[in-house]
Protein backbone atom coordinates (compact mmCIF):
# COMPACT_ATOMS: atom_id res chain seq x y z
CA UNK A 1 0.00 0.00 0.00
CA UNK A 2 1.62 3.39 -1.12
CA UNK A 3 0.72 6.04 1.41
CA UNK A 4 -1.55 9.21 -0.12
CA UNK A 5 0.25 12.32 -1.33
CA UNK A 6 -0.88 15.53 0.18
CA UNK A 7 -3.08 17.41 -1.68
CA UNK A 8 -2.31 20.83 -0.36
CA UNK A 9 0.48 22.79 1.48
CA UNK A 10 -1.33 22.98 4.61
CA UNK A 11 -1.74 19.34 4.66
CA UNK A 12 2.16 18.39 3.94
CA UNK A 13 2.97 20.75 6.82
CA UNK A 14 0.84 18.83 9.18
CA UNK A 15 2.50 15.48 8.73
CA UNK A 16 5.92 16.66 8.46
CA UNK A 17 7.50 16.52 12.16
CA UNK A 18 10.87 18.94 12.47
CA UNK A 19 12.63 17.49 15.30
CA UNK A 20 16.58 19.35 16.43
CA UNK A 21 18.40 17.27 18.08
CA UNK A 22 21.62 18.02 18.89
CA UNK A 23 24.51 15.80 17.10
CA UNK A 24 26.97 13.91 20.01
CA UNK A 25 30.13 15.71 20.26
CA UNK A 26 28.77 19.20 18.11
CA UNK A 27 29.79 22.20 20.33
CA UNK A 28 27.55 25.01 20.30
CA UNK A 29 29.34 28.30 18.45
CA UNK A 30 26.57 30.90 20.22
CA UNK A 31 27.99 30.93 23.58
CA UNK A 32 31.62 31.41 22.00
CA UNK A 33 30.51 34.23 20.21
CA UNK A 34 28.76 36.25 23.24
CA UNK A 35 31.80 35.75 25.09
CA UNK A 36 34.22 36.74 22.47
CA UNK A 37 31.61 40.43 21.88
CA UNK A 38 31.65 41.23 25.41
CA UNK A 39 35.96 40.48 25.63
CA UNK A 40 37.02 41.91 22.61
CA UNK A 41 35.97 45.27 23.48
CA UNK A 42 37.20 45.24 26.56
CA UNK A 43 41.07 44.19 25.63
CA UNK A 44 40.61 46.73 23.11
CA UNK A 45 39.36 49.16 25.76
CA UNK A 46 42.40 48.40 28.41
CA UNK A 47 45.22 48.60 24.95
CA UNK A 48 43.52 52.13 24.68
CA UNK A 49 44.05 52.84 28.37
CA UNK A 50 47.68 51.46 28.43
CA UNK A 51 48.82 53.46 25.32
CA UNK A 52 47.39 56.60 26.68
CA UNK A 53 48.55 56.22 30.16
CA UNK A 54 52.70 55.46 28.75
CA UNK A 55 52.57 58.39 26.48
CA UNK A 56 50.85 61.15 29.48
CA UNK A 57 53.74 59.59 32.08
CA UNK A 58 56.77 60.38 28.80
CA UNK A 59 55.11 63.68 27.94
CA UNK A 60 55.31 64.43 31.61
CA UNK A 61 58.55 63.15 31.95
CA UNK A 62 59.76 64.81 28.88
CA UNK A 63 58.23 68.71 29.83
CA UNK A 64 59.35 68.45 33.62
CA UNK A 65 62.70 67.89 31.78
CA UNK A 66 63.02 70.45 29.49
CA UNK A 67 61.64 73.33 31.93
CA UNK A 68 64.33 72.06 34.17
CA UNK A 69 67.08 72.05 31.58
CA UNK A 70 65.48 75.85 30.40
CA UNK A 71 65.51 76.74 33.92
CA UNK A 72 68.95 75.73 34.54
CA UNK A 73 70.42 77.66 31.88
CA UNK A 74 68.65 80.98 32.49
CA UNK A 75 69.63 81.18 36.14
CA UNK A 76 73.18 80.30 34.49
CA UNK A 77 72.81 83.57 31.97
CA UNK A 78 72.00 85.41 34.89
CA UNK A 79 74.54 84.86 37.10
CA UNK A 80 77.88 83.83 34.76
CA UNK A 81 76.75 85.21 31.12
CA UNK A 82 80.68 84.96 30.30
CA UNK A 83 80.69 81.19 30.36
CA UNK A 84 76.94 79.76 30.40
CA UNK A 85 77.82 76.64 28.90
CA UNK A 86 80.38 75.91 31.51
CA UNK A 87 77.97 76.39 34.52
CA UNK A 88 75.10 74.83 33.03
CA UNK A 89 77.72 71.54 32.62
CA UNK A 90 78.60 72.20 36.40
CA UNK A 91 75.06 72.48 37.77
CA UNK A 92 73.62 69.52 35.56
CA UNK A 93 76.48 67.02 37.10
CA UNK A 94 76.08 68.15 40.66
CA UNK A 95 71.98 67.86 40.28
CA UNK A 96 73.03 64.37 39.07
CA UNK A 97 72.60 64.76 35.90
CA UNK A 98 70.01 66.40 33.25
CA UNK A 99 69.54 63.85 30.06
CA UNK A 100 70.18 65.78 26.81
């Protein structure tokens, strides 16, 4: 006996029966992507941070040192104007020493 074909849409849809099942050792890939969209931004976030935080602490670094080494050499103009280079060279090594 040959069963009956449907005879309209509605009727295939009732007989068909969708069942998921999951397949033994298939790993679901939606959890993996959640995690990876709420980590992501954050590594990116803390790169930002760390990039921006190194270059404030050498800017600061960098200014502090070159008001010193401007400071240095005016109070030198003042006080020997004859030989400026030689005081600034004395003052710099007794301060321990002004990188140049």
């Amino acid at each position: 006996m040959v069963p009956a074909r449907p005879t309209s849409p509605d009727d295939a849809r009732r007989d068909e029966k969708v069942v998921d099942l999951p397949r033994p050792g298939a790993v679901s890939v939606a959890p993996v992507a959640s995690i990876s969209l709420r980590i992501v931004p954050l590594v990116i976030g803390s790169l930002l941070a760390t990039l921006v935080g190194t270059w404030l602490v050498w800017f600061a670094v960098y200014w502090q040192a070159k008001q010193t080494g401007e400071e240095i050499l005016a109070a030198c103009q003042r006080v020997m104007p004859e030989a400026v280079q030689r005081c600034v060279d004395t003052v710099v090594l007794q301060r321990g020493g002004l990188r140049r």
